[in-house]
PDB file of N, CA and C in Angstrom:
ATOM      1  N   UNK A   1     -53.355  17.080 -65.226  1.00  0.00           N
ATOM      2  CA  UNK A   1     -53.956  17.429 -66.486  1.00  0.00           C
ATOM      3  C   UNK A   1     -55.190  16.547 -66.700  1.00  0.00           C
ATOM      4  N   UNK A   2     -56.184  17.146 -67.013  1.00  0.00           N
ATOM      5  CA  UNK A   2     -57.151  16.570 -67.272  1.00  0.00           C
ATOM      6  C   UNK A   2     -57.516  15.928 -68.339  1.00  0.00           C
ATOM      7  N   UNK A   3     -58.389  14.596 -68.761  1.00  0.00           N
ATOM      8  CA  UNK A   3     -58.372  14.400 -70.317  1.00  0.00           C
ATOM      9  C   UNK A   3     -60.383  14.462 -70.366  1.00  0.00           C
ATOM     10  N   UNK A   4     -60.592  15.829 -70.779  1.00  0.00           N
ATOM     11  CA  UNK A   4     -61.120  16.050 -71.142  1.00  0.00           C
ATOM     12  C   UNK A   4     -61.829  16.183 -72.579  1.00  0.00           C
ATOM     13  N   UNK A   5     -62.423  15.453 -73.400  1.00  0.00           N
ATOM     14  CA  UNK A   5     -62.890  15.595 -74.942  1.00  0.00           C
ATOM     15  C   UNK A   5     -63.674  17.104 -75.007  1.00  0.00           C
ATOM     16  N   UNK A   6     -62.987  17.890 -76.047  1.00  0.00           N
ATOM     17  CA  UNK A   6     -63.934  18.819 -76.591  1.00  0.00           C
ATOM     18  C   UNK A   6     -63.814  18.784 -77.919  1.00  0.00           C
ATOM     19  N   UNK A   7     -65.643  18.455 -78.250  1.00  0.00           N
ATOM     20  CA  UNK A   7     -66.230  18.448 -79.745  1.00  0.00           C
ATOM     21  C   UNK A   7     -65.992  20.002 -80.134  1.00  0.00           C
ATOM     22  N   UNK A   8     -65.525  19.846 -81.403  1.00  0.00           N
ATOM     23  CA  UNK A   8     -65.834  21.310 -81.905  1.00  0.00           C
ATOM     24  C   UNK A   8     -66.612  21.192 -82.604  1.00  0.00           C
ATOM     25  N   UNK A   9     -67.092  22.017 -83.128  1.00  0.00           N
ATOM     26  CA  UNK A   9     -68.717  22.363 -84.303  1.00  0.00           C
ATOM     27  C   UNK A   9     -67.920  23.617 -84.574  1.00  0.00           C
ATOM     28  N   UNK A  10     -67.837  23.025 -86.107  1.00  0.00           N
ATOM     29  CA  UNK A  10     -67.346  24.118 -86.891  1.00  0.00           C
ATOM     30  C   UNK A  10     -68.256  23.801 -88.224  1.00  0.00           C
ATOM     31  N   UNK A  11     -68.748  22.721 -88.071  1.00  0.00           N
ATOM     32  CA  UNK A  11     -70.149  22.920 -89.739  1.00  0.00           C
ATOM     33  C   UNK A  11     -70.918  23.765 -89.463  1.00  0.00           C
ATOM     34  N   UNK A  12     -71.706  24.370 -90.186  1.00  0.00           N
ATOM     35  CA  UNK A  12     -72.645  25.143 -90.227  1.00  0.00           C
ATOM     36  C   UNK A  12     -73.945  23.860 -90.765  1.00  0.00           C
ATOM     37  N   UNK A  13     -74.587  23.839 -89.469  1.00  0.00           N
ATOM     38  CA  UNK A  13     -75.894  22.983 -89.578  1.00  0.00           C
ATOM     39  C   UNK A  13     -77.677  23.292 -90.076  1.00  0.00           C
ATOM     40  N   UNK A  14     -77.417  24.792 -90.179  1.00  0.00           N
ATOM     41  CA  UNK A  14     -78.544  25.709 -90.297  1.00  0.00           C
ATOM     42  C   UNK A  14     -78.505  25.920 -92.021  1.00  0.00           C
ATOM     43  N   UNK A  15     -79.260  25.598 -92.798  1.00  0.00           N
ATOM     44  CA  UNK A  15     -79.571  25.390 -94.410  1.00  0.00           C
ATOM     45  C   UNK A  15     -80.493  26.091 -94.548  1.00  0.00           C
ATOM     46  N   UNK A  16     -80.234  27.462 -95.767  1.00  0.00           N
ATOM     47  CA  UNK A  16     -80.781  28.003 -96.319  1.00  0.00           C
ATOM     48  C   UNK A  16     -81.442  27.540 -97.635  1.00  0.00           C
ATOM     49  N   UNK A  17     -82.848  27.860 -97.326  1.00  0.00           N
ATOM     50  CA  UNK A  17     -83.832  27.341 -98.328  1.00  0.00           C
ATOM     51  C   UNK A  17     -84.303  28.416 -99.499  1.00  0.00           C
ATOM     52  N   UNK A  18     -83.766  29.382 -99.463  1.00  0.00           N
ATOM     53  CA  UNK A  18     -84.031  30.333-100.405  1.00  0.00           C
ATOM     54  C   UNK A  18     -83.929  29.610-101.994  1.00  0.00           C
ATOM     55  N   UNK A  19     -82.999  29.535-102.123  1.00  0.00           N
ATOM     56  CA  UNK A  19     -82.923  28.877-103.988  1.00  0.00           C
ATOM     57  C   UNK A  19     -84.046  28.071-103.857  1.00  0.00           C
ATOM     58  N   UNK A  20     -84.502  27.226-103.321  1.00  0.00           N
ATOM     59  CA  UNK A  20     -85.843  25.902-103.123  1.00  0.00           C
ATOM     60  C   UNK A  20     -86.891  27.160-103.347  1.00  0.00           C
ATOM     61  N   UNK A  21     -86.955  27.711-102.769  1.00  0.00           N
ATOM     62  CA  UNK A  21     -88.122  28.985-102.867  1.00  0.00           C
ATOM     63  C   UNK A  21     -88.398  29.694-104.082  1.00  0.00           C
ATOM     64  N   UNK A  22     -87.398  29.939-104.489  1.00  0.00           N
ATOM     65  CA  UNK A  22     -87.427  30.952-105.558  1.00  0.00           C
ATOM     66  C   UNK A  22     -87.910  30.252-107.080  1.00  0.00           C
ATOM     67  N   UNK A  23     -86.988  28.541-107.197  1.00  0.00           N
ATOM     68  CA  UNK A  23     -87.287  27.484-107.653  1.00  0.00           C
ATOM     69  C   UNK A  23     -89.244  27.433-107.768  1.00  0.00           C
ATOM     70  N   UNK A  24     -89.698  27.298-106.614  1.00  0.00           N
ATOM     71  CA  UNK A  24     -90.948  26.937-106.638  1.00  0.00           C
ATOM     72  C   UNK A  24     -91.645  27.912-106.700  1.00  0.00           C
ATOM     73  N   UNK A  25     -91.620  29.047-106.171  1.00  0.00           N
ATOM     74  CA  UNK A  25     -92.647  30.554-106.844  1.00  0.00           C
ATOM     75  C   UNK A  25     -91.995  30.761-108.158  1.00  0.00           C
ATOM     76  N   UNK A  26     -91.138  30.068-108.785  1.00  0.00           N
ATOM     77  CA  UNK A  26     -90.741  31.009-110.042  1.00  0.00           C
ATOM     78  C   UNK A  26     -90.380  32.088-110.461  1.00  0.00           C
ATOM     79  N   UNK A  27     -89.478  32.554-108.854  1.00  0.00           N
ATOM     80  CA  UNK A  27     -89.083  34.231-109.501  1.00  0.00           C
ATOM     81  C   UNK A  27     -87.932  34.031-109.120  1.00  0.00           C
ATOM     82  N   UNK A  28     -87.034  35.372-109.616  1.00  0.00           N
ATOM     83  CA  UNK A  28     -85.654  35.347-109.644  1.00  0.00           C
ATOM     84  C   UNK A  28     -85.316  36.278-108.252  1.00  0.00           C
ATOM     85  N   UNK A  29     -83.927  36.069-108.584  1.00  0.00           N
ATOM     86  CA  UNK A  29     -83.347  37.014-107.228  1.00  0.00           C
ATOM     87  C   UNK A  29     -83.489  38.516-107.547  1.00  0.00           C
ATOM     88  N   UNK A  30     -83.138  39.030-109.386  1.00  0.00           N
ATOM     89  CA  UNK A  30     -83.748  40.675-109.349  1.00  0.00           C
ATOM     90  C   UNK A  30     -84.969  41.130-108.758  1.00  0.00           C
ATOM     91  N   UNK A  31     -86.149  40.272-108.835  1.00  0.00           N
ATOM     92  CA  UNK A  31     -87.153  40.353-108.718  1.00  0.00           C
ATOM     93  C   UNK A  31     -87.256  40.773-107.010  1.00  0.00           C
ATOM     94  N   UNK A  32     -86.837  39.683-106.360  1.00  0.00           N
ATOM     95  CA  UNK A  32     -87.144  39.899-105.064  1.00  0.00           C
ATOM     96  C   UNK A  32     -86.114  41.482-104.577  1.00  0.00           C
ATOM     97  N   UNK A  33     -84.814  41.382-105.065  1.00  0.00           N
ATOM     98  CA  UNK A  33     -84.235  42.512-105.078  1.00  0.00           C
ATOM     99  C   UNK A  33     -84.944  43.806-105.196  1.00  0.00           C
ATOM    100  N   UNK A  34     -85.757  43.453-106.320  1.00  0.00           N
ATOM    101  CA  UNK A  34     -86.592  45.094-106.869  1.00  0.00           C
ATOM    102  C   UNK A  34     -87.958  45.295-105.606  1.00  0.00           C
ATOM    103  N   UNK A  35     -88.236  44.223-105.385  1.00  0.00           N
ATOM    104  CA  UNK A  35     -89.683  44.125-104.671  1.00  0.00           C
ATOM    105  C   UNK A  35     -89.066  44.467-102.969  1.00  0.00           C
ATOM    106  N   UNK A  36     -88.134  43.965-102.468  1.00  0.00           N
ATOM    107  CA  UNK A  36     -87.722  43.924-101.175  1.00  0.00           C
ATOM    108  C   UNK A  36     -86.471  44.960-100.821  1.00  0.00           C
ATOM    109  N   UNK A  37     -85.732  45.239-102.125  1.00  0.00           N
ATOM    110  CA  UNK A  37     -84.868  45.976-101.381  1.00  0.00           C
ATOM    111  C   UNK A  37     -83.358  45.569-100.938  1.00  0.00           C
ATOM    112  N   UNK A  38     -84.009  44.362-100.713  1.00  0.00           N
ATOM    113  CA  UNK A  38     -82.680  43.164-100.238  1.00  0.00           C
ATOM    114  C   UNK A  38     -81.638  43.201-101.400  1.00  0.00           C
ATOM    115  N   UNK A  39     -79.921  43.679-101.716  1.00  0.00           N
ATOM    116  CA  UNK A  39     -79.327  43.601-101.870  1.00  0.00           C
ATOM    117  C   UNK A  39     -79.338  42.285-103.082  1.00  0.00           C
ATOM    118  N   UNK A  40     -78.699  41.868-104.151  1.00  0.00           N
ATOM    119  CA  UNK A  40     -78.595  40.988-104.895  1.00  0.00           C
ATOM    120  C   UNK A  40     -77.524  40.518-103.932  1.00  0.00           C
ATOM    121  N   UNK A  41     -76.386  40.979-103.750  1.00  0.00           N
ATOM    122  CA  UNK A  41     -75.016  39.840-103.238  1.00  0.00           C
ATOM    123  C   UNK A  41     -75.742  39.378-102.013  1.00  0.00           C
ATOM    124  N   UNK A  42     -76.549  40.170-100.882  1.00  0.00           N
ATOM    125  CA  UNK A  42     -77.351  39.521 -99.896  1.00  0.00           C
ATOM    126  C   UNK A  42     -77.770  38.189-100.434  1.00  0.00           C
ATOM    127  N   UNK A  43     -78.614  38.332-101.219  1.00  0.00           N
ATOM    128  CA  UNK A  43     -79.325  36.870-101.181  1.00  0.00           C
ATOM    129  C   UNK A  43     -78.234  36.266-102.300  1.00  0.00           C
ATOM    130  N   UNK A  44     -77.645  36.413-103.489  1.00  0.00           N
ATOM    131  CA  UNK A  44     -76.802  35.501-103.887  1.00  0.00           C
ATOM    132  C   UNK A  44     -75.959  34.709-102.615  1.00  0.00           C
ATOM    133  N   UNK A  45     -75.325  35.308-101.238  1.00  0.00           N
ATOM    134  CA  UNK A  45     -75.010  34.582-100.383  1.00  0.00           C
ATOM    135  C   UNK A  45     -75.693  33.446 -99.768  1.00  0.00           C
ATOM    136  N   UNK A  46     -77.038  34.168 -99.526  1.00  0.00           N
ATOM    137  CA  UNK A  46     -78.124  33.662 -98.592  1.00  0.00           C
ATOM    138  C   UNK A  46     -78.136  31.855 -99.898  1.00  0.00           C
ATOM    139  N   UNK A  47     -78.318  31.905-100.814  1.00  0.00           N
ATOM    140  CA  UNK A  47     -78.658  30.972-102.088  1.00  0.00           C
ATOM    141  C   UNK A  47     -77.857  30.236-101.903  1.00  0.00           C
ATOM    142  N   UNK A  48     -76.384  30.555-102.115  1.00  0.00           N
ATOM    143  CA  UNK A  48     -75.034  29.440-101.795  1.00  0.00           C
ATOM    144  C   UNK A  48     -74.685  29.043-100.433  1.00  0.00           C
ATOM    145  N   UNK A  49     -75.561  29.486 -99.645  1.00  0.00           N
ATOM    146  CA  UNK A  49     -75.275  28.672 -98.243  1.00  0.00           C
ATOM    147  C   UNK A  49     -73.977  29.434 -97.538  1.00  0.00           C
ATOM    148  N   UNK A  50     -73.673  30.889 -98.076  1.00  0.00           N
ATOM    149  CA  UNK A  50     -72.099  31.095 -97.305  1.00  0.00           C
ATOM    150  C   UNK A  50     -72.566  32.622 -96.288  1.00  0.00           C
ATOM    151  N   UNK A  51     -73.718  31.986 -96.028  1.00  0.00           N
ATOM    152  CA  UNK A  51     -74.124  33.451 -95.148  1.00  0.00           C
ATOM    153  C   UNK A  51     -74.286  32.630 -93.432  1.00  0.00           C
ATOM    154  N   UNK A  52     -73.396  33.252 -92.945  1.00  0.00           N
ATOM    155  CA  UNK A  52     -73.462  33.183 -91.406  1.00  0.00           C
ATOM    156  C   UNK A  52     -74.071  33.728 -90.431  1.00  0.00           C
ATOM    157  N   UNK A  53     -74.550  35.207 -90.779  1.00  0.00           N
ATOM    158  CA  UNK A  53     -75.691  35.655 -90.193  1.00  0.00           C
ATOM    159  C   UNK A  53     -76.579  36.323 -90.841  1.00  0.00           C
ATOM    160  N   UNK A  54     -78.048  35.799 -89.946  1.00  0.00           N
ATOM    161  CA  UNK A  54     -79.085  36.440 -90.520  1.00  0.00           C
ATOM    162  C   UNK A  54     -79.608  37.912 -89.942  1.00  0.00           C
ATOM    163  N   UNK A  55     -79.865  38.752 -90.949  1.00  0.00           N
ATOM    164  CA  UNK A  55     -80.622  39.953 -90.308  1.00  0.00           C
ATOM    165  C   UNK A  55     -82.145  39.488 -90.225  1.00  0.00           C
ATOM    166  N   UNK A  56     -82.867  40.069 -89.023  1.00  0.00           N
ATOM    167  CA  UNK A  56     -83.921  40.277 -89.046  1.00  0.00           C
ATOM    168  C   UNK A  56     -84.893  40.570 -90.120  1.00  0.00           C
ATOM    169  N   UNK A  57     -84.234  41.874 -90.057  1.00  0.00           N
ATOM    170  CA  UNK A  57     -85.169  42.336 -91.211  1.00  0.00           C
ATOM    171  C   UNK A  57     -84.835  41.545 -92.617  1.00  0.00           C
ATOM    172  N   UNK A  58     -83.879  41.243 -93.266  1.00  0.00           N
ATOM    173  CA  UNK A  58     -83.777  40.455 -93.718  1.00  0.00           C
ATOM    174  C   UNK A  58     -85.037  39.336 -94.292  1.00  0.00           C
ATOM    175  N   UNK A  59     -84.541  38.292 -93.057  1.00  0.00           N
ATOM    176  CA  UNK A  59     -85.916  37.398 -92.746  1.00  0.00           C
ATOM    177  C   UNK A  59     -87.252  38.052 -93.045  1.00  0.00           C
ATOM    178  N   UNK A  60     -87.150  38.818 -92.256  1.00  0.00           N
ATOM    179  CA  UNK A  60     -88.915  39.241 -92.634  1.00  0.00           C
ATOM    180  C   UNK A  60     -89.048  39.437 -93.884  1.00  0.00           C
ATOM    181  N   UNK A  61     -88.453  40.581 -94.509  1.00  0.00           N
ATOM    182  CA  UNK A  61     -88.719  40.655 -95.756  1.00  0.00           C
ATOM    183  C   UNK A  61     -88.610  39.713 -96.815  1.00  0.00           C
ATOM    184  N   UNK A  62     -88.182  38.582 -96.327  1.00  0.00           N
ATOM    185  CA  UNK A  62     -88.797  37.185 -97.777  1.00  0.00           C
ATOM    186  C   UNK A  62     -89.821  36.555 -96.813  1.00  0.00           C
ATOM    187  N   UNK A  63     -89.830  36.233 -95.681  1.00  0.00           N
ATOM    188  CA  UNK A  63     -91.095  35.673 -95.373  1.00  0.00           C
ATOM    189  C   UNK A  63     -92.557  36.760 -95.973  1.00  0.00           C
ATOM    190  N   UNK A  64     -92.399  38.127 -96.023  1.00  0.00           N
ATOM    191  CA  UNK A  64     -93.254  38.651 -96.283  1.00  0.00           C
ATOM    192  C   UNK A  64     -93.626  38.218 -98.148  1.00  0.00           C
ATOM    193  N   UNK A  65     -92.323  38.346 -98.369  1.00  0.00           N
ATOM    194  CA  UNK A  65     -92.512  37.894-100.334  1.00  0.00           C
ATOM    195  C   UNK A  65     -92.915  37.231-100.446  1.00  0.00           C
ATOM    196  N   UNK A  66     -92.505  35.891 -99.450  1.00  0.00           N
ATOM    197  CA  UNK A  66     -93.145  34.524-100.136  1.00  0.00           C
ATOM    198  C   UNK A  66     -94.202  34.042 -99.131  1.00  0.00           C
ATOM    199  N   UNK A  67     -94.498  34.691 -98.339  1.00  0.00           N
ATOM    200  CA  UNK A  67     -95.708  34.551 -97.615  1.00  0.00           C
ATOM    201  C   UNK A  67     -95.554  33.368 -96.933  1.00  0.00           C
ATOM    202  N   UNK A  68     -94.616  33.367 -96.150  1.00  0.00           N
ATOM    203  CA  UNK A  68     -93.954  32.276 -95.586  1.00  0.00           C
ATOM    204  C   UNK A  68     -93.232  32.463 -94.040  1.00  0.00           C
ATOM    205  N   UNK A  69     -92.988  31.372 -93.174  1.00  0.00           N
ATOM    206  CA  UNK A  69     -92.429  31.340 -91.898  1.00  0.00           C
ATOM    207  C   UNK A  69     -90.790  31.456 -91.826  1.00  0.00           C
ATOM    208  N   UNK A  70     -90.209  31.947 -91.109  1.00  0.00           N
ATOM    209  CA  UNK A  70     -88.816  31.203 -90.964  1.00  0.00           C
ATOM    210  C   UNK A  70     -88.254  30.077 -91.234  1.00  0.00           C
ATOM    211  N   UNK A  71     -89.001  29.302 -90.554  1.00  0.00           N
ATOM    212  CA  UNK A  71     -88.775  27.831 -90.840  1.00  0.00           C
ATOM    213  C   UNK A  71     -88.917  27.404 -92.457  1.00  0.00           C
ATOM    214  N   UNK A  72     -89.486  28.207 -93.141  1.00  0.00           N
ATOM    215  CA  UNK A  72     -89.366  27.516 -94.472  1.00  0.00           C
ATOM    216  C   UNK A  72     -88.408  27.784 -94.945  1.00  0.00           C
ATOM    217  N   UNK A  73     -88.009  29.208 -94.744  1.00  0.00           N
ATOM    218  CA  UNK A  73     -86.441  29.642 -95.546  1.00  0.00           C
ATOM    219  C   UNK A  73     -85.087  28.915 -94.815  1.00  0.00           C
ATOM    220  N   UNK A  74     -85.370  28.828 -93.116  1.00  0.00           N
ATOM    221  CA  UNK A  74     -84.230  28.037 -92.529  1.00  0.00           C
ATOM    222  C   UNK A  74     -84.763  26.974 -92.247  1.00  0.00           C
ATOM    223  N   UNK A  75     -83.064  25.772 -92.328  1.00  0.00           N
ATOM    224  CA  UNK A  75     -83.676  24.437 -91.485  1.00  0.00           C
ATOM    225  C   UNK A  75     -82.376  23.989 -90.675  1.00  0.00           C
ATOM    226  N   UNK A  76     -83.146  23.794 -89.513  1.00  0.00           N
ATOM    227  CA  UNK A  76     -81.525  23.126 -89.091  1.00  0.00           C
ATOM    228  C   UNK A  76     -81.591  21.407 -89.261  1.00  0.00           C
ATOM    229  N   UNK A  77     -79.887  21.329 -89.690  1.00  0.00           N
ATOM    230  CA  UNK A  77     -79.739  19.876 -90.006  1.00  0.00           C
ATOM    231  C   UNK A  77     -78.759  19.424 -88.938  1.00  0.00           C
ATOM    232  N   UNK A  78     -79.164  18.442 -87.729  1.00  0.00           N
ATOM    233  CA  UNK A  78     -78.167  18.005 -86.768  1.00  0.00           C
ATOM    234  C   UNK A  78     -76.854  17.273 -87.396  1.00  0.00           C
ATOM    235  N   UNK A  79     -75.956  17.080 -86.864  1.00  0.00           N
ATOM    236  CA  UNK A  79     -75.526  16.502 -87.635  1.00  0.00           C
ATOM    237  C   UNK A  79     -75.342  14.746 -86.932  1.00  0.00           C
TER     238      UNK A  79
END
């Protein structure tokens, strides 16, 4: 038998910056809802951090709102 260590990674290290965003342009989540299309419970998830995957299109469509990169809406945090 081998004694092998395996780390698990079970945090989620990838932080959604949406609420920071919305915070600093000053608009709400209806807003982007009405303008994008994007689902309210979509981004209410995306806001509380309990969204595990991202759609594409998704992404695009707030980088397009807020005239912004990926990287601003995601960040990864090592741990």
């Amino acid at each position: 038998m081998s004694n092998l260590s395996i780390k698990v990674y079970n945090l989620i290290m990838i932080v959604n910056k949406l609420d920071d965003l919305i915070w600093q342009f000053r608009t709400t989540a209806k807003d982007i809802h009405i303008k994008t299309g994007i689902s309210e419970a979509t981004l209410s998830n995306m806001r509380s951090n309990s969204t595990t995957r991202y759609d594409a299109k998704t992404l695009d469509l707030l980088c397009k709102y807020f005239n912004c990169k990926v990287s601003d809406l995601l960040e990864f945090t090592p741990d």
